[in-house]
Protein backbone atom coordinates (compact mmCIF):
# COMPACT_ATOMS: atom_id res chain seq x y z
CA UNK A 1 88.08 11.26 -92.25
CA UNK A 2 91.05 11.04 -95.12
CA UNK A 3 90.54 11.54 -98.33
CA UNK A 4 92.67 9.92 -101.39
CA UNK A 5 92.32 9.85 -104.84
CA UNK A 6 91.73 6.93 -107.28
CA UNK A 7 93.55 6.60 -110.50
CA UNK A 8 92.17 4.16 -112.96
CA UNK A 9 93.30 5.87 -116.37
CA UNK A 10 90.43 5.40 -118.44
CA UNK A 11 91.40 6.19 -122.13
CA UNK A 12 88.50 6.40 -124.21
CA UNK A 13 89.54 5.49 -128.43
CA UNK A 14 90.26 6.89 -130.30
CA UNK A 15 93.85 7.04 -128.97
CA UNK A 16 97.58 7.52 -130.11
CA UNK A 17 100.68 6.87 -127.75
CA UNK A 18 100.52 10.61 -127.59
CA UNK A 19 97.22 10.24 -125.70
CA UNK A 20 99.23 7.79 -123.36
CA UNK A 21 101.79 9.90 -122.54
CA UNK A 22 99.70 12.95 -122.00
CA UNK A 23 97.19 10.83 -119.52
CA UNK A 24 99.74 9.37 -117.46
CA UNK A 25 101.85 13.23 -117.10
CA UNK A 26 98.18 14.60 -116.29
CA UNK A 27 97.46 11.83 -113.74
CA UNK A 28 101.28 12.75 -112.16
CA UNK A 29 100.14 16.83 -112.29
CA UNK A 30 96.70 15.60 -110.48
CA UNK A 31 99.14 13.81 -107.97
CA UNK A 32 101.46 16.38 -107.53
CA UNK A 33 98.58 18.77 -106.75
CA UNK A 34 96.83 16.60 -104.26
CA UNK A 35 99.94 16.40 -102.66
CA UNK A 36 99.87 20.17 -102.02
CA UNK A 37 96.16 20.50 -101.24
CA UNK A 38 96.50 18.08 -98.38
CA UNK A 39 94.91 14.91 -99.92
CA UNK A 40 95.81 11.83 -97.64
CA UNK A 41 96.57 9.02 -100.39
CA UNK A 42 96.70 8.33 -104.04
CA UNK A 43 95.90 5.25 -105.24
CA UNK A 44 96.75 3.27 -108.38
CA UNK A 45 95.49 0.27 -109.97
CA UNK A 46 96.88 -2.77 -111.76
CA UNK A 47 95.12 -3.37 -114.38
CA UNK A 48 96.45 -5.35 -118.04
CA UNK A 49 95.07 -5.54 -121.33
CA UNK A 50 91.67 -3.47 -120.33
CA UNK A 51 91.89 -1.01 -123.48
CA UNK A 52 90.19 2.01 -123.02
CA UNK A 53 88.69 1.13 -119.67
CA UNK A 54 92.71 0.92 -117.71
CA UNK A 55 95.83 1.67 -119.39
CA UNK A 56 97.33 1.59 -115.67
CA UNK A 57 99.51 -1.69 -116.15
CA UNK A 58 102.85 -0.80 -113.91
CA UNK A 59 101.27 1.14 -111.24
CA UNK A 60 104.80 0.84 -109.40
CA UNK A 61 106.49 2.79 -111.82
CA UNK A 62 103.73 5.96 -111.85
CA UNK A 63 104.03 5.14 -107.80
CA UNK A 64 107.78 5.83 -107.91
CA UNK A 65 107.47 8.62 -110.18
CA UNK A 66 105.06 9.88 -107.97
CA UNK A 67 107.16 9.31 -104.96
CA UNK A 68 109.97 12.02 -106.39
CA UNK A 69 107.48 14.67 -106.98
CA UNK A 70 105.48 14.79 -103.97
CA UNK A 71 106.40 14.79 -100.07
CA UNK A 72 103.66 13.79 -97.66
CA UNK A 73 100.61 12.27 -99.50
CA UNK A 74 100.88 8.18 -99.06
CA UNK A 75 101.38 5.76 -102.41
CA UNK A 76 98.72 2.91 -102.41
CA UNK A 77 98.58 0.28 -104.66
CA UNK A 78 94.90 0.10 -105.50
CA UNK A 79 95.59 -2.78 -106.33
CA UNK A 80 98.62 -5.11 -106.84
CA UNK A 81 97.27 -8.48 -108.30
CA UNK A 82 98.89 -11.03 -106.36
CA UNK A 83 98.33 -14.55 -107.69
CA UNK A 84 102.23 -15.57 -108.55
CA UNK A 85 101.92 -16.01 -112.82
CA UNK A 86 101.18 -12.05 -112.63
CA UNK A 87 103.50 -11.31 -110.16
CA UNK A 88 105.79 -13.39 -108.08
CA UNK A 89 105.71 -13.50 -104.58
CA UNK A 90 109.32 -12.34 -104.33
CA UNK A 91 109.56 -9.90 -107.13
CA UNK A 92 106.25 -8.29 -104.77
CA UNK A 93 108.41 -8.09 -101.82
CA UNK A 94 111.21 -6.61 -103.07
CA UNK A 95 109.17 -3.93 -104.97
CA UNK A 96 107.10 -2.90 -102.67
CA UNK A 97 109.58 -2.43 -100.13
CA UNK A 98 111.89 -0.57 -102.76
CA UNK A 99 109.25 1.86 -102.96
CA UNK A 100 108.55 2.80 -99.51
CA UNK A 101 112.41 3.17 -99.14
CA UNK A 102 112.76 5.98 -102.36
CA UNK A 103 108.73 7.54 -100.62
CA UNK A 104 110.34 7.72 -97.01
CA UNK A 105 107.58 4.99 -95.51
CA UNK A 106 105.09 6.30 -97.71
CA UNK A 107 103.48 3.15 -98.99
CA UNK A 108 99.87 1.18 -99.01
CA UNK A 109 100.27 -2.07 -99.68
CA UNK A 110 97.08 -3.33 -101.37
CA UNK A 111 96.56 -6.57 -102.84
CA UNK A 112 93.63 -8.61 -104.94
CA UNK A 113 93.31 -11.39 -106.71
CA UNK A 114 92.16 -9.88 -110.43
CA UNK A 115 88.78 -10.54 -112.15
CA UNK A 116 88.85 -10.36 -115.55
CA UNK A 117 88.89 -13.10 -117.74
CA UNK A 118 91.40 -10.91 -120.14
CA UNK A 119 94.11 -10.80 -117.38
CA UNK A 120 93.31 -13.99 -115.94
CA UNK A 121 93.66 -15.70 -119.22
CA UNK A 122 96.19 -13.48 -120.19
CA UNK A 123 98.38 -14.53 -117.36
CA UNK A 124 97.05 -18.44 -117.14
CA UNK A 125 95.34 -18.22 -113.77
CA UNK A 126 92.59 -20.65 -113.21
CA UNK A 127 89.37 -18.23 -112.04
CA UNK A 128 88.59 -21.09 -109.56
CA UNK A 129 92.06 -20.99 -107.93
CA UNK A 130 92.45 -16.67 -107.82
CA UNK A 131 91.22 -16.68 -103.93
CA UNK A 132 93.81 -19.64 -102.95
CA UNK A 133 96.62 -17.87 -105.04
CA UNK A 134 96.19 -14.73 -103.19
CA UNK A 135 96.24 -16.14 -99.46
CA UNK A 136 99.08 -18.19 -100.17
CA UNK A 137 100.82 -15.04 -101.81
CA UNK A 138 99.95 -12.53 -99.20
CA UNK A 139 100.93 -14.54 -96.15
CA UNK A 140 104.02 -15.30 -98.01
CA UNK A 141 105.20 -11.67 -98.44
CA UNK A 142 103.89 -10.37 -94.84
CA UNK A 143 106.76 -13.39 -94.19
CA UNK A 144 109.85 -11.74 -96.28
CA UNK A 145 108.54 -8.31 -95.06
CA UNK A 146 109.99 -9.03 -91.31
CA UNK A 147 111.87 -12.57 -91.59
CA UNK A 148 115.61 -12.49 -91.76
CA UNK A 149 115.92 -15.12 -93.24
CA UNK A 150 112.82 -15.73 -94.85
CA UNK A 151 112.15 -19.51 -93.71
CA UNK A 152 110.66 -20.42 -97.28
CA UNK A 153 106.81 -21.33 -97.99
CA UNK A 154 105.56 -24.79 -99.18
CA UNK A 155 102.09 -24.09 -100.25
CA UNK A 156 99.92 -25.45 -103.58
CA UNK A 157 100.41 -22.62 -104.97
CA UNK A 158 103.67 -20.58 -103.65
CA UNK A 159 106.56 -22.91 -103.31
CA UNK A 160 109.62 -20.63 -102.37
CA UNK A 161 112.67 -21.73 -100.90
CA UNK A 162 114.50 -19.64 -97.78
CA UNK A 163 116.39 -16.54 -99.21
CA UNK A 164 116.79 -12.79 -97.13
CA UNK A 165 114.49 -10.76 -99.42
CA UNK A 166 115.94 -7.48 -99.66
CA UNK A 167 116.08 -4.75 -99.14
CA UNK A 168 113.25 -4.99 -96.12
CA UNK A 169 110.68 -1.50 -95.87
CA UNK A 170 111.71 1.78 -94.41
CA UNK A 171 108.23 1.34 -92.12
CA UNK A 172 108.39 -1.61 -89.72
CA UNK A 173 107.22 -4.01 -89.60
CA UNK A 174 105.61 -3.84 -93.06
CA UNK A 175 103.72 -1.24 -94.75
CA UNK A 176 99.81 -0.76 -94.11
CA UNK A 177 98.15 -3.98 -96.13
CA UNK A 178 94.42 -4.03 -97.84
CA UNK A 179 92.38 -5.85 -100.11
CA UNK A 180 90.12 -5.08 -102.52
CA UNK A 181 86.55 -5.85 -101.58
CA UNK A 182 83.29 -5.90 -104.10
CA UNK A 183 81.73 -8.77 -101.47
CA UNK A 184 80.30 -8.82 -97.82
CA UNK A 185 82.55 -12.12 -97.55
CA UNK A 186 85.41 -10.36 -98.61
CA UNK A 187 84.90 -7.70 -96.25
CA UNK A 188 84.81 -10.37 -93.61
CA UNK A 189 87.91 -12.06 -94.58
CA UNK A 190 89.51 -9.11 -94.44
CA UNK A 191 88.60 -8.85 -90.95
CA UNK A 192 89.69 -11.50 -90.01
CA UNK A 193 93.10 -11.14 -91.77
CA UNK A 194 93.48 -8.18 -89.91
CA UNK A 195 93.83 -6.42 -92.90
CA UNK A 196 91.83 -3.25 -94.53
CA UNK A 197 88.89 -3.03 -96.86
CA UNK A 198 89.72 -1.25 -100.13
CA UNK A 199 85.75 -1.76 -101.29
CA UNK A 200 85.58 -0.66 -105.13
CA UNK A 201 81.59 -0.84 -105.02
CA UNK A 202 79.91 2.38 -105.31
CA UNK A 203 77.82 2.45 -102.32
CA UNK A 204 75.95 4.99 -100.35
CA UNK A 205 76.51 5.74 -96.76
CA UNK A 206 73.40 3.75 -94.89
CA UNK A 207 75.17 1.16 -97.40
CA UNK A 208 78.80 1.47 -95.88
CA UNK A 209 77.60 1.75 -92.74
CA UNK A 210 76.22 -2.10 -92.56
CA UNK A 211 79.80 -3.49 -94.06
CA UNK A 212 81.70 -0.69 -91.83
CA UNK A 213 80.36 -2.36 -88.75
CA UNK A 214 80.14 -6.14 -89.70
CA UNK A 215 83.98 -5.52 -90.30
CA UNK A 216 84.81 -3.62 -86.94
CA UNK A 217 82.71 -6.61 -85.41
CA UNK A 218 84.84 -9.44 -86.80
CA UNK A 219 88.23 -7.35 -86.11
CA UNK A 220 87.48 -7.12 -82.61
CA UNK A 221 86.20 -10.70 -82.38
CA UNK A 222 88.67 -13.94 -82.00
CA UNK A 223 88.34 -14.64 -85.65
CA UNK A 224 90.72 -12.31 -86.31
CA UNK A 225 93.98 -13.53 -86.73
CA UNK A 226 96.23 -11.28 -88.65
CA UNK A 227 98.05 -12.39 -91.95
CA UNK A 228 100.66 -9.36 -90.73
CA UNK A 229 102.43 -8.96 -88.47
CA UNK A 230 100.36 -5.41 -87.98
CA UNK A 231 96.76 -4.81 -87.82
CA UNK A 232 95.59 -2.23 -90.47
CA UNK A 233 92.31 -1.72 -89.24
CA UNK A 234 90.52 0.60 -91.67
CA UNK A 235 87.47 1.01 -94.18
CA UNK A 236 87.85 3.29 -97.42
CA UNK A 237 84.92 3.47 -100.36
CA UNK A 238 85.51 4.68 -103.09
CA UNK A 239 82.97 7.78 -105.00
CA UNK A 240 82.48 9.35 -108.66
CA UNK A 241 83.94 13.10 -107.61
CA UNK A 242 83.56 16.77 -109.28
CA UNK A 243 83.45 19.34 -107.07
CA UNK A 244 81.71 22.98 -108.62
CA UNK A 245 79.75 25.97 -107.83
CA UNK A 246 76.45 24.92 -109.83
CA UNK A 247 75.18 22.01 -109.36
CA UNK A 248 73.93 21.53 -113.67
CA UNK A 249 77.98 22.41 -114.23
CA UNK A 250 79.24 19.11 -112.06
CA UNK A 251 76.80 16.86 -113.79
CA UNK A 252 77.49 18.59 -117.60
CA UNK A 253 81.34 18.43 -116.75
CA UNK A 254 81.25 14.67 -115.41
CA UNK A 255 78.76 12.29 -115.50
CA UNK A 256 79.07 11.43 -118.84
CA UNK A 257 82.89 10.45 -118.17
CA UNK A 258 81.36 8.64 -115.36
CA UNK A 259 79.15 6.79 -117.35
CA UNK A 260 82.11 6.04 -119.79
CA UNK A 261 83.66 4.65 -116.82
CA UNK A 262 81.03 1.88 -115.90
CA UNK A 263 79.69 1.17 -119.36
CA UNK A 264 83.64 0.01 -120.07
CA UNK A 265 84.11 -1.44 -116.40
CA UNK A 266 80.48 -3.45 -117.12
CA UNK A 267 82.07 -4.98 -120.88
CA UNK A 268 85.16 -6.30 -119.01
CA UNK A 269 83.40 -7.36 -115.93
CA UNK A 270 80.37 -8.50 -117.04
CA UNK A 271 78.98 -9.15 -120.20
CA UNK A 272 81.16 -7.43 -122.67
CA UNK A 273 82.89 -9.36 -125.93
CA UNK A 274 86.05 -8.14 -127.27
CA UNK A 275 88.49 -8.21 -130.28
CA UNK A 276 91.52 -7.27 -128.66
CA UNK A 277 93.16 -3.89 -130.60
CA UNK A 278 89.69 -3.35 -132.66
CA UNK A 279 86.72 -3.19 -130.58
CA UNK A 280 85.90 0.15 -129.99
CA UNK A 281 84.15 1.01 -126.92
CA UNK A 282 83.63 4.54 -126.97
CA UNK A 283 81.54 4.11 -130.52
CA UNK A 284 79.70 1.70 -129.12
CA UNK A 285 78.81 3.73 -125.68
CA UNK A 286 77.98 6.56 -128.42
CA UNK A 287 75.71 4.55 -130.68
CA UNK A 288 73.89 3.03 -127.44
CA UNK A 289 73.86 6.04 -124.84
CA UNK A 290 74.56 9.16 -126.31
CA UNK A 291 71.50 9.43 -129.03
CA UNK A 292 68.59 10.62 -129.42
CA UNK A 293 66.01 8.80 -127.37
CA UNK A 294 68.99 6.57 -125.89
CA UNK A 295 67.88 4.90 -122.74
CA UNK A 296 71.04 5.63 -120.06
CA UNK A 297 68.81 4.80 -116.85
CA UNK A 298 71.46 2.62 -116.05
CA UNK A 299 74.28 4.31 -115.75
CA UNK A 300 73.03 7.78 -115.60
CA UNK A 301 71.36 8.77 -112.30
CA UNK A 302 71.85 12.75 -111.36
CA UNK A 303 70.18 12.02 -107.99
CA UNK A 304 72.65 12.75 -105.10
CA UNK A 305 73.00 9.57 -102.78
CA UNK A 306 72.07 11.36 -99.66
CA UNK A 307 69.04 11.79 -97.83
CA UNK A 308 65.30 8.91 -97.02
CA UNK A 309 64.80 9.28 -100.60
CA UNK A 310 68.03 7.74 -101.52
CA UNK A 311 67.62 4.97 -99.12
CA UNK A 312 64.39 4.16 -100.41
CA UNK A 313 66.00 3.74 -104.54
CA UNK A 314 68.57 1.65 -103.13
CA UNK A 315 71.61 2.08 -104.94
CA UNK A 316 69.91 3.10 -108.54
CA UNK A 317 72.19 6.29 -108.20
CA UNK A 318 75.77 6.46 -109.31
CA UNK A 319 76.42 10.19 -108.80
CA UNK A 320 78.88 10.17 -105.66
CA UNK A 321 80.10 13.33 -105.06
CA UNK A 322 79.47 15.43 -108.03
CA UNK A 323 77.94 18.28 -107.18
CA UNK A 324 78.27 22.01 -105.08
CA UNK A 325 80.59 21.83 -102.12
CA UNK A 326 77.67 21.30 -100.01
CA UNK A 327 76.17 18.66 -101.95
CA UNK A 328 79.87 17.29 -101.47
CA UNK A 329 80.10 17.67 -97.91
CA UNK A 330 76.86 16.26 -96.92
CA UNK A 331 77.82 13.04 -98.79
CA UNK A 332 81.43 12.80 -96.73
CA UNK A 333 79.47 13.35 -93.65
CA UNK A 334 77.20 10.76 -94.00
CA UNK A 335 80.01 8.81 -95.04
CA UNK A 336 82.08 10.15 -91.68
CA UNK A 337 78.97 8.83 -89.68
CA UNK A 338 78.73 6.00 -91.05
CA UNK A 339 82.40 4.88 -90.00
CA UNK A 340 83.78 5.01 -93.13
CA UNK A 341 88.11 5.95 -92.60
CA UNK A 342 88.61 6.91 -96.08
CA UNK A 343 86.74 8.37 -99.40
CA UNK A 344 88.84 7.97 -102.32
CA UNK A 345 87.93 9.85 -105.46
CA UNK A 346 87.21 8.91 -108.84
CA UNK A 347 88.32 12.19 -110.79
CA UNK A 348 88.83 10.89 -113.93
CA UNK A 349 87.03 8.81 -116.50
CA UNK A 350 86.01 9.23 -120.26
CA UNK A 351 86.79 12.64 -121.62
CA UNK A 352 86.61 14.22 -118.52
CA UNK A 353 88.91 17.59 -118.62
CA UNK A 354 92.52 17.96 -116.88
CA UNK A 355 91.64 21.17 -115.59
CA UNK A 356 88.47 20.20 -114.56
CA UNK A 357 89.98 17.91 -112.20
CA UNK A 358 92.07 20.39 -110.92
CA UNK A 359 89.92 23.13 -110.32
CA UNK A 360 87.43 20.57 -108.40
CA UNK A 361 90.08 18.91 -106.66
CA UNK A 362 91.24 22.72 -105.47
CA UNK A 363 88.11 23.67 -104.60
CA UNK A 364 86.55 20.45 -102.51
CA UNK A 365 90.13 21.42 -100.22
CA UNK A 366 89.46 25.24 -100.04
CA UNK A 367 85.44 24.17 -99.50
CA UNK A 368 85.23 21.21 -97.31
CA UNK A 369 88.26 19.15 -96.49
CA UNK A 370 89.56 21.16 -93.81
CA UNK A 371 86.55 20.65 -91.34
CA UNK A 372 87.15 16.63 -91.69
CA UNK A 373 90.77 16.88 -91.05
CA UNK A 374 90.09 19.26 -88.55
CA UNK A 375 88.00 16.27 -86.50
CA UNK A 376 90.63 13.28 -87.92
CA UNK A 377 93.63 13.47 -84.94
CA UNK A 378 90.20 13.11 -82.12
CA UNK A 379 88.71 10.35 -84.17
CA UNK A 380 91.65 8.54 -84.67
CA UNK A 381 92.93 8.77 -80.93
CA UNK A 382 89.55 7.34 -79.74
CA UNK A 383 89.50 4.85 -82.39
CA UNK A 384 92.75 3.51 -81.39
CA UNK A 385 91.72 3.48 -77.73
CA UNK A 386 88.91 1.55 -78.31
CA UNK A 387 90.51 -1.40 -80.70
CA UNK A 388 94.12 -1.73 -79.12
CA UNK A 389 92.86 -4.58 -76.64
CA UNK A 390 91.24 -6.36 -79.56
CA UNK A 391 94.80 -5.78 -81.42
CA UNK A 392 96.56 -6.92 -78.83
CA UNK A 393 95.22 -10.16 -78.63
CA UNK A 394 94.78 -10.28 -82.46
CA UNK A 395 98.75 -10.20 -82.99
CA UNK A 396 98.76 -12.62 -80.05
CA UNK A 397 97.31 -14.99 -82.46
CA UNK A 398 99.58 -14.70 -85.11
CA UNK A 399 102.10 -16.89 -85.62
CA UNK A 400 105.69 -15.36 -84.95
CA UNK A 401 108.34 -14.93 -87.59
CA UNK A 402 109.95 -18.60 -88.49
CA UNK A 403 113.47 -18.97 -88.71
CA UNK A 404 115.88 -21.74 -90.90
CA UNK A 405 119.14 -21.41 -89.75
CA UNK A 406 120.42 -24.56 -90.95
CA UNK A 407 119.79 -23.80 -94.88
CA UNK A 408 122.63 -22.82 -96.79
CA UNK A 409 122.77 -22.76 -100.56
CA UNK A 410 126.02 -22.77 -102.91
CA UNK A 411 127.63 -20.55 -105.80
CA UNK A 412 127.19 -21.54 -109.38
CA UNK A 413 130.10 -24.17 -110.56
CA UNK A 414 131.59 -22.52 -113.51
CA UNK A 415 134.35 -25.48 -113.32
């Protein structure tokens, strides 16, 4: 099984630019050292406006940054928001492939449709369009990734005329494509896009396991007909991770930066109310979680999510892999058995220490990581054998690359 790690850059107030700066050179160390231990993948979201709970707005700019100080670990976007007012369909293209050209083929194209009323509002996307503005934009890209020209797209949505999109990505056809998934139907679309599951939920492995096969179902099935001109057939989840000798010392060093984490996620998401550039959300999580008495049931669980007892709560827990190396590894396992491809971890949220990261990050690789990579080149051999006939005749499906030979368009007429 891989492992990658999952940078959200939550920035609790109160903050200066000097905060920023330091957060986003920390996040690059925490990349740089991942790099070295062996992780598989980093992965970085788009995110705008989200104070305190994202300040990761140009996650292709920390990707190419990235890209220069590492040499083996892959670049995901985690995600890129896709509907065309927040980025256009060309602009995508041309990025994305720009990167995997200055990475050497390093990159994981993943894509969404945002969810936030602060983006979506902030960008003029219509909630009940999102889903139609990402289809259109994704099968339009997969299209400039490979066509030469590309033929153009007349949709309600993307309307592009034919242009060679350049430059084209160092890894052919196109680089690895996902979506983020919070729903079952999403995790079937993806399916049958051909395309892999990037599921943000926080879910335990008996959990996984149900989507995990649902979607290896419908990927083998004749549903699937791939929106690339590739199959990326894999599942990744992503956990809450510190990694320590004593057990107390994880939860005391994390789980109240966890909590940070969903309390903000939950205002954005959910049910918050904001005044942009004054509300305060690290008071308020103070006032309402931190006190005496304070009831944090809800975001604070320090029960592991492994073992009948888990299963029985559901998913009341949070935790994810905080905890002792073997506390750690019995989590990835179940999540290995469960046919889960990829774990990537939270490290950071709330006040959650820099070296703290590190040293759990260094000592999860020294501890466990080896014995899953160890098993990875078997797994993956006999997972390919098994799906390349339902690939096959997957890309079979797929429409081939169109072609306009005929269009022609004219310089400017400075006469």
């Amino acid at each position: 099984m891989k492992f990658g790690m999952f940078i959200e850059q939550n920035l609790p107030r109160p903050w200066t630019r000097e905060d920023e700066h330091r957060l986003v050179q920390e996040s690059l160390e925490q990349v740089e050292l991942a790099d070295s231990l062996g992780f598989d993948c980093v992965w970085v979201v788009e995110h705008h406006f989200l104070e305190e709970y994202s300040h990761a707005s140009a996650p292709e700019v920390f990707l190419a940054a990235a890209s220069q100080r590492t040499s083996r670990i892959r670049l995901g976007h985690g995600i890129m928001q896709l509907p065309p007012r927040i980025n256009h369909p060309f602009r995508v293209a041309e990025r994305i492939a720009t990167l995997d050209l200055v990475s050497n083929g390093r990159v994981e194209f993943g894509t969404g449709e945002s969810t936030s009323d602060a983006e979506l509002g902030g960008f003029g996307v219509d909630r009940d369009e999102k889903r139609d503005q990402w289809a259109e934009a994704i099968d339009a890209v997969a299209r400039m990734f490979v066509e030469e020209p590309f033929a153009g797209y007349e949709g309600r949505f993307v309307n592009l005329p034919p242009r060679n999109v350049i430059p084209k990505p160092y890894q052919r056809p196109h680089p690895p494509m996902w979506v983020a998934c919070t729903r079952e139907e999403t995790i079937q679309l993806a399916a049958e896009m051909g395309i892999g599951v990037l599921s943000f939920n926080f879910v335990a492995p008996h959990e996984a396991k149900a989507w995990a096969d649902g979607y290896y179902t419908t990927l083998q099935s004749e549903a699937c007909v791939p929106v690339g001109f590739a199959v990326n057939a894999n599942f990744a989840v992503v956990a809450p991770f510190l990694c320590h000798p004593d057990e107390q010392a994880a939860i005391d060093l994390a789980l109240e930066g966890f909590d940070f984490f969903r309390y903000s996620g939950l205002h954005y998401f959910v049910a918050g109310e904001h005044t942009p550039g004054l509300t305060d959300l690290w008071a308020r999580f103070e006032s309402e979680h931190t006190g005496p008495g304070a009831d944090r049931s809800i975001f604070l669980s320090t029960a592991p999510l492994v073992g009948e007892e888990a299963k029985r709560a559901g998913i009341e827990s949070h935790r994810g892999a905080v905890g002792t190396p073997s506390q750690v590894r019995e989590l990835m396992r179940g999540y290995s058995d469960a046919g889960v491809d990829q774990v990537m971890f939270l490290c950071q949220g709330g006040r959650i220490r820099h070296e703290d990261i590190c040293a759990s990050m260094e000592l999860f690789a020294k501890d466990v990581m080896g014995e899953f990579h160890e098993e990875e080149a078997e797994r993956e051999r006999v997972k390919a054998e098994r799906l390349a006939p339902a690939i096959e005749a997957a890309l079979a499906r797929r429409e081939p690359p169109r072609s306009r030979p005929d269009y022609k368009f004219g310089a400017a007429n400075l006469a």
